[in-house]
N, C-alpha and C. Protein backbone atom coordinates (compact mmCIF):
# COMPACT_ATOMS: atom_id res chain seq x y z
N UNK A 1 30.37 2.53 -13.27
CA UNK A 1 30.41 1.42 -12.34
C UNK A 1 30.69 0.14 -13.08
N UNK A 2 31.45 -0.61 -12.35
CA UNK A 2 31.47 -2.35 -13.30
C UNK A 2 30.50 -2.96 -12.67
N UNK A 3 30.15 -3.91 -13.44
CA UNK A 3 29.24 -5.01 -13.06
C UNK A 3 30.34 -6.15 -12.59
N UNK A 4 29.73 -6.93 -11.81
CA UNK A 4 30.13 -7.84 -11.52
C UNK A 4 29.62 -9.31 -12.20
N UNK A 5 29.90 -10.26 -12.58
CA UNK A 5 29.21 -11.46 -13.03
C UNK A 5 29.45 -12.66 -11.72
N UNK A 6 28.53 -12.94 -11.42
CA UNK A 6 27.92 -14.11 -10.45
C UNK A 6 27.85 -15.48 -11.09
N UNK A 7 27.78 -16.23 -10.76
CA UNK A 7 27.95 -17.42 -11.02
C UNK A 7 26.54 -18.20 -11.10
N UNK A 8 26.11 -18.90 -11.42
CA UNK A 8 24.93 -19.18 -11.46
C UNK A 8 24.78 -21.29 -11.50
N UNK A 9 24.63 -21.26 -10.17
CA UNK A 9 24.37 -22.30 -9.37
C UNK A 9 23.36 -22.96 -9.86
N UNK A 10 23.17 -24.80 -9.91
CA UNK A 10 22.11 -25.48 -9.98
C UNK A 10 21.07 -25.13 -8.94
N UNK A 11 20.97 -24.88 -7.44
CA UNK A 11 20.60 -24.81 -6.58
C UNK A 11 19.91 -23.23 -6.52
N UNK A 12 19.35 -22.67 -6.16
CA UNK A 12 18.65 -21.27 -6.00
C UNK A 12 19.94 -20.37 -5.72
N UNK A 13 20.99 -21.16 -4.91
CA UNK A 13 22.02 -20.48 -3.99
C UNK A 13 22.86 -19.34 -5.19
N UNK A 14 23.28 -18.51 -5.18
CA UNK A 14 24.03 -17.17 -5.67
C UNK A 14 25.70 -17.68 -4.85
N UNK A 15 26.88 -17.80 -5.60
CA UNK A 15 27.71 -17.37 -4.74
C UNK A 15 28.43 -16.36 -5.63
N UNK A 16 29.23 -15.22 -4.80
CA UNK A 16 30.19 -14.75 -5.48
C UNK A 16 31.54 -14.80 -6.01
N UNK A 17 32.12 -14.76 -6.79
CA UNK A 17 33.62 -15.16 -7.06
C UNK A 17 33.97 -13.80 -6.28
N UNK A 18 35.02 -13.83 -5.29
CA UNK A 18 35.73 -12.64 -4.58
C UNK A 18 36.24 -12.04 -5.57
N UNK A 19 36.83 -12.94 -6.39
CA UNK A 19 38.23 -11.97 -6.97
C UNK A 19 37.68 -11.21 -8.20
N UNK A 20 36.46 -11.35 -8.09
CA UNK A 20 35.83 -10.47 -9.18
C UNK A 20 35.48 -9.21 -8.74
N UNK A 21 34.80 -8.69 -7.41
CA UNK A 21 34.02 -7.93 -6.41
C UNK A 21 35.50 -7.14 -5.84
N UNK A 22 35.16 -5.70 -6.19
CA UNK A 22 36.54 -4.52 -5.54
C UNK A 22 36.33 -4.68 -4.04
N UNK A 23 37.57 -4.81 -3.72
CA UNK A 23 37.81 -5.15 -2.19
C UNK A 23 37.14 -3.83 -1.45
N UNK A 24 37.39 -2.90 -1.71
CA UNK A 24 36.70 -1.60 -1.22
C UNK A 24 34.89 -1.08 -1.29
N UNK A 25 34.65 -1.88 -2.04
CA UNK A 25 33.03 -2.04 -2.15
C UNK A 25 32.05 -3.06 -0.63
N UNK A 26 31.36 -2.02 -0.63
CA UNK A 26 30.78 -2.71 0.79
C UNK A 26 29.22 -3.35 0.87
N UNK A 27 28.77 -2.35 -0.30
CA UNK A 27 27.18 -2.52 -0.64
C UNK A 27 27.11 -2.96 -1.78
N UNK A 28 25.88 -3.75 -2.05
CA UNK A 28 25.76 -4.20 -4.42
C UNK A 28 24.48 -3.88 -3.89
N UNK A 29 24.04 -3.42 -4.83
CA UNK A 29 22.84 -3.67 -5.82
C UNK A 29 22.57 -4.94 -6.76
N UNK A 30 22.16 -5.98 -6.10
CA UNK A 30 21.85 -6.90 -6.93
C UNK A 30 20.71 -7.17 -7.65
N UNK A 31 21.08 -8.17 -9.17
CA UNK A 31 19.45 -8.40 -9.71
C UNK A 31 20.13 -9.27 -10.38
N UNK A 32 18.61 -9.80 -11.07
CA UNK A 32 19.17 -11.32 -11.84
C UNK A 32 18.07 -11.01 -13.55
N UNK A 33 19.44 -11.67 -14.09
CA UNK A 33 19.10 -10.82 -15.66
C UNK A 33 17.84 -11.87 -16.15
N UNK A 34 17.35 -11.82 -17.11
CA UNK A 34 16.69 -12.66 -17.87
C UNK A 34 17.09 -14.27 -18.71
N UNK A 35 18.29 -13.93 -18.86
CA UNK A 35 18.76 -15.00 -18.67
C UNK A 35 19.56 -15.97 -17.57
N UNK A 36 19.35 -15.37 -16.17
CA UNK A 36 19.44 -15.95 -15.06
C UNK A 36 20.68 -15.66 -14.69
N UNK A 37 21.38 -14.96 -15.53
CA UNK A 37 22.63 -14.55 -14.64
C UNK A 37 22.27 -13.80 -13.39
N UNK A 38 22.79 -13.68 -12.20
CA UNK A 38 23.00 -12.45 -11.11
C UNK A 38 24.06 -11.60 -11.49
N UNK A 39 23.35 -10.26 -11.35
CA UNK A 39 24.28 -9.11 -11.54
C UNK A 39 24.37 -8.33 -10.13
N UNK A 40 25.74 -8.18 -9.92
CA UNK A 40 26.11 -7.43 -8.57
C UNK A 40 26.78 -6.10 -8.29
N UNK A 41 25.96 -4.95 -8.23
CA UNK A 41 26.94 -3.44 -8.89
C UNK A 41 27.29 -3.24 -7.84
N UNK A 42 28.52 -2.77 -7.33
CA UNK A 42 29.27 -2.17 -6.11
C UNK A 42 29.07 -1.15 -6.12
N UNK A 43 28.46 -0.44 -5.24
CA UNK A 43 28.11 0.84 -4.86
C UNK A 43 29.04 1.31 -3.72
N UNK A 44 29.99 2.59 -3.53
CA UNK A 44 30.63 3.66 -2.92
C UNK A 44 29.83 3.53 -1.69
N UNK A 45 30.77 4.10 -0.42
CA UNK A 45 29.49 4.03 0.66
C UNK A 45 29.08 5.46 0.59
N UNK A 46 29.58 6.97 -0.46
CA UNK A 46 28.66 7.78 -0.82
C UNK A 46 27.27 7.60 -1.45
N UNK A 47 27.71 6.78 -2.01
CA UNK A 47 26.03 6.39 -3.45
C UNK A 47 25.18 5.63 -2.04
N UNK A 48 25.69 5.05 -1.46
CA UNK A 48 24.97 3.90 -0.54
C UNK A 48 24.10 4.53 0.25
N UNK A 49 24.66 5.58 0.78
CA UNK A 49 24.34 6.72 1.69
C UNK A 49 23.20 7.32 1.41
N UNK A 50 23.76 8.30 -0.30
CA UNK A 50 22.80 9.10 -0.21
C UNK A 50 21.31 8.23 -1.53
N UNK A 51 21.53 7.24 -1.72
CA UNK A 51 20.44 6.56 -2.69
C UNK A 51 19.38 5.72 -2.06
N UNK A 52 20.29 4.65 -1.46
CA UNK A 52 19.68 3.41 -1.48
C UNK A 52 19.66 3.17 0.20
N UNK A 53 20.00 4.16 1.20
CA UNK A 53 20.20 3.83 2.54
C UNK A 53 18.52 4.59 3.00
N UNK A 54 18.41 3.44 4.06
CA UNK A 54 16.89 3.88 4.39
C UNK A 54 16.52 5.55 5.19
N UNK A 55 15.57 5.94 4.64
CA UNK A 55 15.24 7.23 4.88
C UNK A 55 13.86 7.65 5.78
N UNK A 56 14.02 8.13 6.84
CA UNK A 56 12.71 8.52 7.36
C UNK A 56 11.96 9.24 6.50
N UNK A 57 12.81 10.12 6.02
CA UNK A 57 11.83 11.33 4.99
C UNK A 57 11.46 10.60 3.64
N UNK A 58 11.48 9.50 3.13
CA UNK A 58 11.42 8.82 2.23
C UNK A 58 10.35 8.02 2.31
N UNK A 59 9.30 8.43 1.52
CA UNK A 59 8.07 8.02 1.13
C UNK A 59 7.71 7.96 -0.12
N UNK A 60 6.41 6.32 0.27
CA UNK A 60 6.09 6.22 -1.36
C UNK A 60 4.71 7.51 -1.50
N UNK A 61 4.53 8.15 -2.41
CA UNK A 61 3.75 8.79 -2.38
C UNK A 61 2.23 9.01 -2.11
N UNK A 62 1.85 7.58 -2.17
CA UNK A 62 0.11 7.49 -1.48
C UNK A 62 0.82 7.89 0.09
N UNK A 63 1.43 7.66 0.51
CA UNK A 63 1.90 7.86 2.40
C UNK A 63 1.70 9.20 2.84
N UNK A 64 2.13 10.13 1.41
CA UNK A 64 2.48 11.51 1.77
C UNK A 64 0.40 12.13 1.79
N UNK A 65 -0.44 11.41 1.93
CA UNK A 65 -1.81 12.20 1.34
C UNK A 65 -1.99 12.16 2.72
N UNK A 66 -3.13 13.62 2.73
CA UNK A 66 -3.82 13.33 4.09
C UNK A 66 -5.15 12.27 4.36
N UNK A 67 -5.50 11.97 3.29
CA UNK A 67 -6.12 11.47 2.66
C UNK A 67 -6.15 9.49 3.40
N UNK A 68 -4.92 9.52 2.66
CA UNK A 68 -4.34 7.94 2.90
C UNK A 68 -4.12 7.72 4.20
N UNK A 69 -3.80 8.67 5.03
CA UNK A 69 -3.66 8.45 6.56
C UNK A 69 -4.67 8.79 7.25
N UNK A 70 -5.65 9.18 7.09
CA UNK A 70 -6.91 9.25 7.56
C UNK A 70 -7.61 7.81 7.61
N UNK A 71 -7.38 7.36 6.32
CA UNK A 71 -8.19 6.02 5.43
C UNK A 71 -7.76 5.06 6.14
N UNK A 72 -6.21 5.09 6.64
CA UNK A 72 -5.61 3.87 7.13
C UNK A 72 -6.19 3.74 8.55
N UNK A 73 -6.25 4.92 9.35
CA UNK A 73 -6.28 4.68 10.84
C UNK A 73 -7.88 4.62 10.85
N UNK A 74 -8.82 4.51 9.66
CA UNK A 74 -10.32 4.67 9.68
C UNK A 74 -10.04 2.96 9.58
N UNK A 75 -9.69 2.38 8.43
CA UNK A 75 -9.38 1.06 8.21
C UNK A 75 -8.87 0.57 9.66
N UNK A 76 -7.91 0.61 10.25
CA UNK A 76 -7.42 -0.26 10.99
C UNK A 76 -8.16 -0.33 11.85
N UNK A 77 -9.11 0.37 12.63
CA UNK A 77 -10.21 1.02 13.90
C UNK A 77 -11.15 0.04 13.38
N UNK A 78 -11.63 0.18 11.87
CA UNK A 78 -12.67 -1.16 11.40
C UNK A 78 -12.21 -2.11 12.01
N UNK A 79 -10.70 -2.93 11.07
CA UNK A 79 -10.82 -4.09 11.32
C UNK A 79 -10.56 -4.43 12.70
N UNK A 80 -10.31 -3.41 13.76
CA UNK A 80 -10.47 -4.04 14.86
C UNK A 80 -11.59 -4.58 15.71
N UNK A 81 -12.75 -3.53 15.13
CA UNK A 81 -13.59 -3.96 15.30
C UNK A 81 -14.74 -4.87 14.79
N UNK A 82 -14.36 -5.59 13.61
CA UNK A 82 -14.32 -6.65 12.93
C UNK A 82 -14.28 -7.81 13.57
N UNK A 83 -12.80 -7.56 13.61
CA UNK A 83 -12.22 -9.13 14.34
C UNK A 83 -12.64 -9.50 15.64
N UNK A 84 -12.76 -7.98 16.30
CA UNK A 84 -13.28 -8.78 17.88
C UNK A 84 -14.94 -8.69 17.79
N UNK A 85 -15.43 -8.50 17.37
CA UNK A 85 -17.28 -8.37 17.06
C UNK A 85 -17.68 -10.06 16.63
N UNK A 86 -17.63 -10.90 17.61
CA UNK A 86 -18.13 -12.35 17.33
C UNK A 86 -19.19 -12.63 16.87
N UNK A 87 -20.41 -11.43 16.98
CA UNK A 87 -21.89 -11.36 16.70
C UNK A 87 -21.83 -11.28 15.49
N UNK A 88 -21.05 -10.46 14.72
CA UNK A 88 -21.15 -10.32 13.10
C UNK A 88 -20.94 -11.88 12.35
N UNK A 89 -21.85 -11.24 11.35
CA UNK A 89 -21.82 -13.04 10.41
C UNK A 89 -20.57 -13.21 9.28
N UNK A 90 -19.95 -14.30 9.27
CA UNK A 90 -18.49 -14.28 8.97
C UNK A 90 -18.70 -13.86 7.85
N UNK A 91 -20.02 -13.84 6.66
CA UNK A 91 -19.71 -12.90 5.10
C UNK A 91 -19.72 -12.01 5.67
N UNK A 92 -20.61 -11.13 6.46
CA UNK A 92 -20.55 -9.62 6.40
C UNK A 92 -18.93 -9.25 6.88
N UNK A 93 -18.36 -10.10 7.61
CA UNK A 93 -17.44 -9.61 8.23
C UNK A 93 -16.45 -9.50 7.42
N UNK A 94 -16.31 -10.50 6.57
CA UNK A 94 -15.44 -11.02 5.19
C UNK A 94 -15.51 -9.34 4.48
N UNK A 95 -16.89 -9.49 3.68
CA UNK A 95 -17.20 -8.25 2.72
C UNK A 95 -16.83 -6.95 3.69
N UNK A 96 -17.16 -6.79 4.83
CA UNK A 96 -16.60 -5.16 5.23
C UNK A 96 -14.98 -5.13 5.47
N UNK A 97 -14.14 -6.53 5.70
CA UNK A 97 -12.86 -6.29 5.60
C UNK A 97 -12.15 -5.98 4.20
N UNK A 98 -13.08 -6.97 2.96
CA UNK A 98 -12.25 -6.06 1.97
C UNK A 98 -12.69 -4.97 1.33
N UNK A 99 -13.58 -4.77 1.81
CA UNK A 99 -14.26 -3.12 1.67
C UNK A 99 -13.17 -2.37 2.09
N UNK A 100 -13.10 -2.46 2.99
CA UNK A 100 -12.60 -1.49 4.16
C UNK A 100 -10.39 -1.42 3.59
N UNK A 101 -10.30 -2.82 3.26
CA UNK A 101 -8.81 -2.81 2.69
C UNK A 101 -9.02 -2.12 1.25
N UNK A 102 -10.11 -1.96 0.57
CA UNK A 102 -10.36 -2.01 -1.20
C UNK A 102 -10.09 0.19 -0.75
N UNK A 103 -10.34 0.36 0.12
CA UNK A 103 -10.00 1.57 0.25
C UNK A 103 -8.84 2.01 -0.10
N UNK A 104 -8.04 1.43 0.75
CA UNK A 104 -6.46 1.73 0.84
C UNK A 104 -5.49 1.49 -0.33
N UNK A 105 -6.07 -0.07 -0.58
CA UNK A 105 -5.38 -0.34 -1.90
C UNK A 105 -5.60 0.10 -3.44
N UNK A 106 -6.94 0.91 -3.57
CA UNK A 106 -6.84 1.42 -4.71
C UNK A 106 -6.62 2.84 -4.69
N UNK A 107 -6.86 3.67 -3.48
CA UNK A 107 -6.11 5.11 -3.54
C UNK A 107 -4.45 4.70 -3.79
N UNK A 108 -3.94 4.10 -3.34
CA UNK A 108 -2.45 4.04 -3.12
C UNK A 108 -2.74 3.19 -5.00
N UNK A 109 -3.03 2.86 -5.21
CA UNK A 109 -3.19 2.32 -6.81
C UNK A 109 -3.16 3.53 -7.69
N UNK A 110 -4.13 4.54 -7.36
CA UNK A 110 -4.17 5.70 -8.45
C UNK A 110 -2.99 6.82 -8.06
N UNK A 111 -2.35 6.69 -6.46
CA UNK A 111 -1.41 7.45 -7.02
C UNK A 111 0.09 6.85 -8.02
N UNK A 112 -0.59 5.47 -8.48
CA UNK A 112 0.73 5.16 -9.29
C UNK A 112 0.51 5.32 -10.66
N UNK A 113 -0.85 5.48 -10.84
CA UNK A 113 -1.35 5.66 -12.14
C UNK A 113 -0.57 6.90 -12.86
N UNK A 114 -0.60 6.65 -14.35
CA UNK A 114 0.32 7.58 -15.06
C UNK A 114 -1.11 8.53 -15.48
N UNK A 115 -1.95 8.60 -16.13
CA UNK A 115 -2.71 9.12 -16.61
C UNK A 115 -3.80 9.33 -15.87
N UNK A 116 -4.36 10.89 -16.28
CA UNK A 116 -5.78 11.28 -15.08
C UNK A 116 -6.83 10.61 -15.42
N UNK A 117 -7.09 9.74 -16.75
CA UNK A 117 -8.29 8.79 -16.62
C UNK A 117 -7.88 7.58 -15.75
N UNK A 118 -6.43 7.55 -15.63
CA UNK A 118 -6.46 6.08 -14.83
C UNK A 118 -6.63 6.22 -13.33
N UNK A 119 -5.93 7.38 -12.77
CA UNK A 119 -6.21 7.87 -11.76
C UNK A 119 -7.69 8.02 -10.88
N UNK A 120 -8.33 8.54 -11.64
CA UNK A 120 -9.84 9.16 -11.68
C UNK A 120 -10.68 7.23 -11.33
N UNK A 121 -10.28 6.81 -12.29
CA UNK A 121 -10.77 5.37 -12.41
C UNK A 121 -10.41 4.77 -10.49
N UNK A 122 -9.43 4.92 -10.32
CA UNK A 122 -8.68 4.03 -9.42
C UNK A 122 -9.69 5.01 -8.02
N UNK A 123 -9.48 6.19 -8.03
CA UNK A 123 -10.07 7.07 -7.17
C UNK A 123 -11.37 6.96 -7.24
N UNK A 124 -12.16 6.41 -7.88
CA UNK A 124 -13.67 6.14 -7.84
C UNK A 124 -14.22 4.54 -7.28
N UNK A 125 -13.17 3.72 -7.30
CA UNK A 125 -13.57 2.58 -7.01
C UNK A 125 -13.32 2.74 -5.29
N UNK A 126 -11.81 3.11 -5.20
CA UNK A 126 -11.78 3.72 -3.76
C UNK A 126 -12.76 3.95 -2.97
N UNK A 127 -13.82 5.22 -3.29
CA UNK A 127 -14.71 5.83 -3.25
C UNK A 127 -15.88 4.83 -2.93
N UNK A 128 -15.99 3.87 -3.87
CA UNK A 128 -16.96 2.78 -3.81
C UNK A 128 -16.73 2.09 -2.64
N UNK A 129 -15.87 1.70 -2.47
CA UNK A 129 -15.38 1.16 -1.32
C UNK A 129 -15.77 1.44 0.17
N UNK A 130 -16.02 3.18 -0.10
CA UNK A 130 -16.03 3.75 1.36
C UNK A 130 -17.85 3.26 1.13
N UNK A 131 -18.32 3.49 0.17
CA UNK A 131 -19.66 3.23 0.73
C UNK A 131 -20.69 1.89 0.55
N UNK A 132 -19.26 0.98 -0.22
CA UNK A 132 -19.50 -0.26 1.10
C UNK A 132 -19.47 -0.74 2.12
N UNK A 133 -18.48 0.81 2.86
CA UNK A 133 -18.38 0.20 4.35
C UNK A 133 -19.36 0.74 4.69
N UNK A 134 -19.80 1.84 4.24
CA UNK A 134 -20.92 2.63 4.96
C UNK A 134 -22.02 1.87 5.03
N UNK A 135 -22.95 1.08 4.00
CA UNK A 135 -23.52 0.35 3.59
C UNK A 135 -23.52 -1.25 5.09
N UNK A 136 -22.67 -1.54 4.67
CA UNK A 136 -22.49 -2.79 5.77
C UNK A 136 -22.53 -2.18 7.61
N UNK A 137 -21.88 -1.42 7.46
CA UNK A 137 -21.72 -0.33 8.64
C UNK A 137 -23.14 -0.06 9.18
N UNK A 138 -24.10 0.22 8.35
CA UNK A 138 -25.65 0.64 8.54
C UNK A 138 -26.50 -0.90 9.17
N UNK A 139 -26.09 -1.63 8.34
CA UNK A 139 -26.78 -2.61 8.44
C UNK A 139 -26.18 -3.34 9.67
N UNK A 140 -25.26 -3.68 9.88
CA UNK A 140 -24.62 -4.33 11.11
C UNK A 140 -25.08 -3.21 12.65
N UNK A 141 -25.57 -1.73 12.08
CA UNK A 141 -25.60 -1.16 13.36
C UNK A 141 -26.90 -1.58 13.39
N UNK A 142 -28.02 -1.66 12.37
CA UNK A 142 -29.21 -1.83 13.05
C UNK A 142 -29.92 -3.16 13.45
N UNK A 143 -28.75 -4.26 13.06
CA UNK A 143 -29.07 -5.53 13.56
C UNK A 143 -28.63 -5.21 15.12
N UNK A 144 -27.80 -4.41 15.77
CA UNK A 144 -27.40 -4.45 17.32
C UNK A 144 -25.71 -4.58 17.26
N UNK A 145 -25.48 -5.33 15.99
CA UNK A 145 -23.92 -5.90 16.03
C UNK A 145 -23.11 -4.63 16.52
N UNK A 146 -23.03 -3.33 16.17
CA UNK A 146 -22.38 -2.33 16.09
C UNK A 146 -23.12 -1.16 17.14
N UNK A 147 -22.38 -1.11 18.38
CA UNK A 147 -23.31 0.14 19.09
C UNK A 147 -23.57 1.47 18.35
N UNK A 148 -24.76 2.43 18.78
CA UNK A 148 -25.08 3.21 17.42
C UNK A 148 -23.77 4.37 18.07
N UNK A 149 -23.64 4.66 18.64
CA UNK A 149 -22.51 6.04 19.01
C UNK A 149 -21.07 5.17 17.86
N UNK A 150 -20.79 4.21 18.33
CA UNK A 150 -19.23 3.89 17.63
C UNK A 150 -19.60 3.86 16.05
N UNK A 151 -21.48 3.61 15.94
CA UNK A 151 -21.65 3.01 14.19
C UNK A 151 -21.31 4.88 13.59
N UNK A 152 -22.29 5.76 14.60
CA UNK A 152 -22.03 7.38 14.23
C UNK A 152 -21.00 7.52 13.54
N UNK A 153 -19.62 7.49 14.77
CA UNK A 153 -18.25 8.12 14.68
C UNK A 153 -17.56 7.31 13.11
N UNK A 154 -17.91 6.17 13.28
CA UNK A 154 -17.57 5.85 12.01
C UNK A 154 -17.63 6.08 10.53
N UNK A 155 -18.97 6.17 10.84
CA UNK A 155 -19.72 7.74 9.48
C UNK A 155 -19.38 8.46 9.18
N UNK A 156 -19.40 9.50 9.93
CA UNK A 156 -18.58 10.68 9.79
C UNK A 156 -17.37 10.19 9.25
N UNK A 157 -16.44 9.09 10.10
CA UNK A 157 -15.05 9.73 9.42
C UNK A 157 -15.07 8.56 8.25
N UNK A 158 -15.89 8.09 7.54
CA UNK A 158 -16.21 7.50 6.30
C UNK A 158 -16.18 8.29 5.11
N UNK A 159 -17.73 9.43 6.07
CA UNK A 159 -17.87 10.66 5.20
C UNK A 159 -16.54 11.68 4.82
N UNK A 160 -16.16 11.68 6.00
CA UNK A 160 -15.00 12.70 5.67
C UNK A 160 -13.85 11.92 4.34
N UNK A 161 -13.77 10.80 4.48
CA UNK A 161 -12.81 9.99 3.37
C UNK A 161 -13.65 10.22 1.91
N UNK A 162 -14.57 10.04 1.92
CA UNK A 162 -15.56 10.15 0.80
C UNK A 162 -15.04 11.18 0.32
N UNK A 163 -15.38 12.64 1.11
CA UNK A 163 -15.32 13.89 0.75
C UNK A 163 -14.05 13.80 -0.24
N UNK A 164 -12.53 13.55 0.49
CA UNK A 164 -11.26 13.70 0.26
C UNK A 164 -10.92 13.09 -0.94
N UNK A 165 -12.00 11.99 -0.82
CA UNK A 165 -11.24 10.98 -2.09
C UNK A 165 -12.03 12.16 -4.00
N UNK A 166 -13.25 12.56 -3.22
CA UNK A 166 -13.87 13.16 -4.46
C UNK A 166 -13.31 14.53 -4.75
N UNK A 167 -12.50 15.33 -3.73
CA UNK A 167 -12.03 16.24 -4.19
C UNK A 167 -10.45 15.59 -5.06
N UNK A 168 -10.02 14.42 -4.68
CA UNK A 168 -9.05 14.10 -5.52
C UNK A 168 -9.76 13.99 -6.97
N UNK A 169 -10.29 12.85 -7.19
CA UNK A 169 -10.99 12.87 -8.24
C UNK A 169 -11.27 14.04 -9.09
N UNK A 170 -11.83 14.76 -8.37
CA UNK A 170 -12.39 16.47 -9.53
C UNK A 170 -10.67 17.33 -9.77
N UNK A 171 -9.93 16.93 -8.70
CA UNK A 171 -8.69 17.55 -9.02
C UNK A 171 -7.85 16.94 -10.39
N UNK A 172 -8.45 15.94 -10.85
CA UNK A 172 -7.79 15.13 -11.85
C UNK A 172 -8.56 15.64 -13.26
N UNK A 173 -9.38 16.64 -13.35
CA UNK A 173 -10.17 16.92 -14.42
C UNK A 173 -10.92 16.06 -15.10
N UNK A 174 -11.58 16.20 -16.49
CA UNK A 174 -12.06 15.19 -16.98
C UNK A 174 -11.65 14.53 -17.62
């Protein structure tokens, strides 16, 4: 493939010189070097197609867990009931939202991890996470904030994340 060289403007603005860019090129891949040039690769509308064109079946890999989609629709059910729960006191409400996000974002953290201690690490704080919600979860149900049937259902599927996240964990050895 050629590169293309971009021009590099006082202003943020990028323009291209045409007569540099193959008339038959429809897509770039652009980036900007370290020394601030913009680089613009013309990509085929084969390469375009089969690389860089958006994919349903194309996932980042925390997406693909059953795990992570459990966690998310447990998370989002929280913060809905978060946000509309006016009775809760704005720390608790604060601390169980990033509880409740500290879930998501460090499973999806350890599946980027290269190594099973880093993994294991990332999958335990996760873990922590769930039973800060559990924790706040308890306490908000027995002030009244949280009816006890919805504080239940929430448990359980807390517990069940717990479970999932620790069989990841032991799957990572020691």
């Amino acid at each position: 493939m050629d590169f293309v060289r971009v021009r590099r403007e006082p202003q943020a603005h990028v323009r291209t010189r045409t007569k540099d860019i193959p008339s038959g090129a429809r897509q770039y891949f652009c980036c900007r070097l370290p020394s601030g040039i913009a680089v613009a690769i013309p990509l085929s509308p084969q390469i375009w197609a089969a690389d860089f064109a958006p994919n349903e079946f194309d996932m980042f890999d925390f997406e693909k867990l059953e795990v992570y989609q459990m966690a998310k629709t447990l998370v989002v059910d929280s913060l809905k009931t978060i946000y509309s729960n006016s009775a809760l006191d704005p720390y608790v409400k604060e601390q169980w939202r990033r509880a409740s996000m500290g879930i998501l974002l460090n499973l999806s953290d350890a599946t980027a991890r290269m190594t099973a201690a880093e993994k294991r690490h990332c999958l335990t704080l996760a873990r922590s996470a769930v039973f800060e919600c559990v924790a706040i979860l308890e306490v908000a149900s027995q002030l009244g904030h949280v009816p006890l049937a919805e504080a239940q259902a929430y448990y359980e599927r807390y517990e069940a994340v717990s479970k999932m996240l620790l069989a990841m964990y032991r799957s990572h050895g020691n």
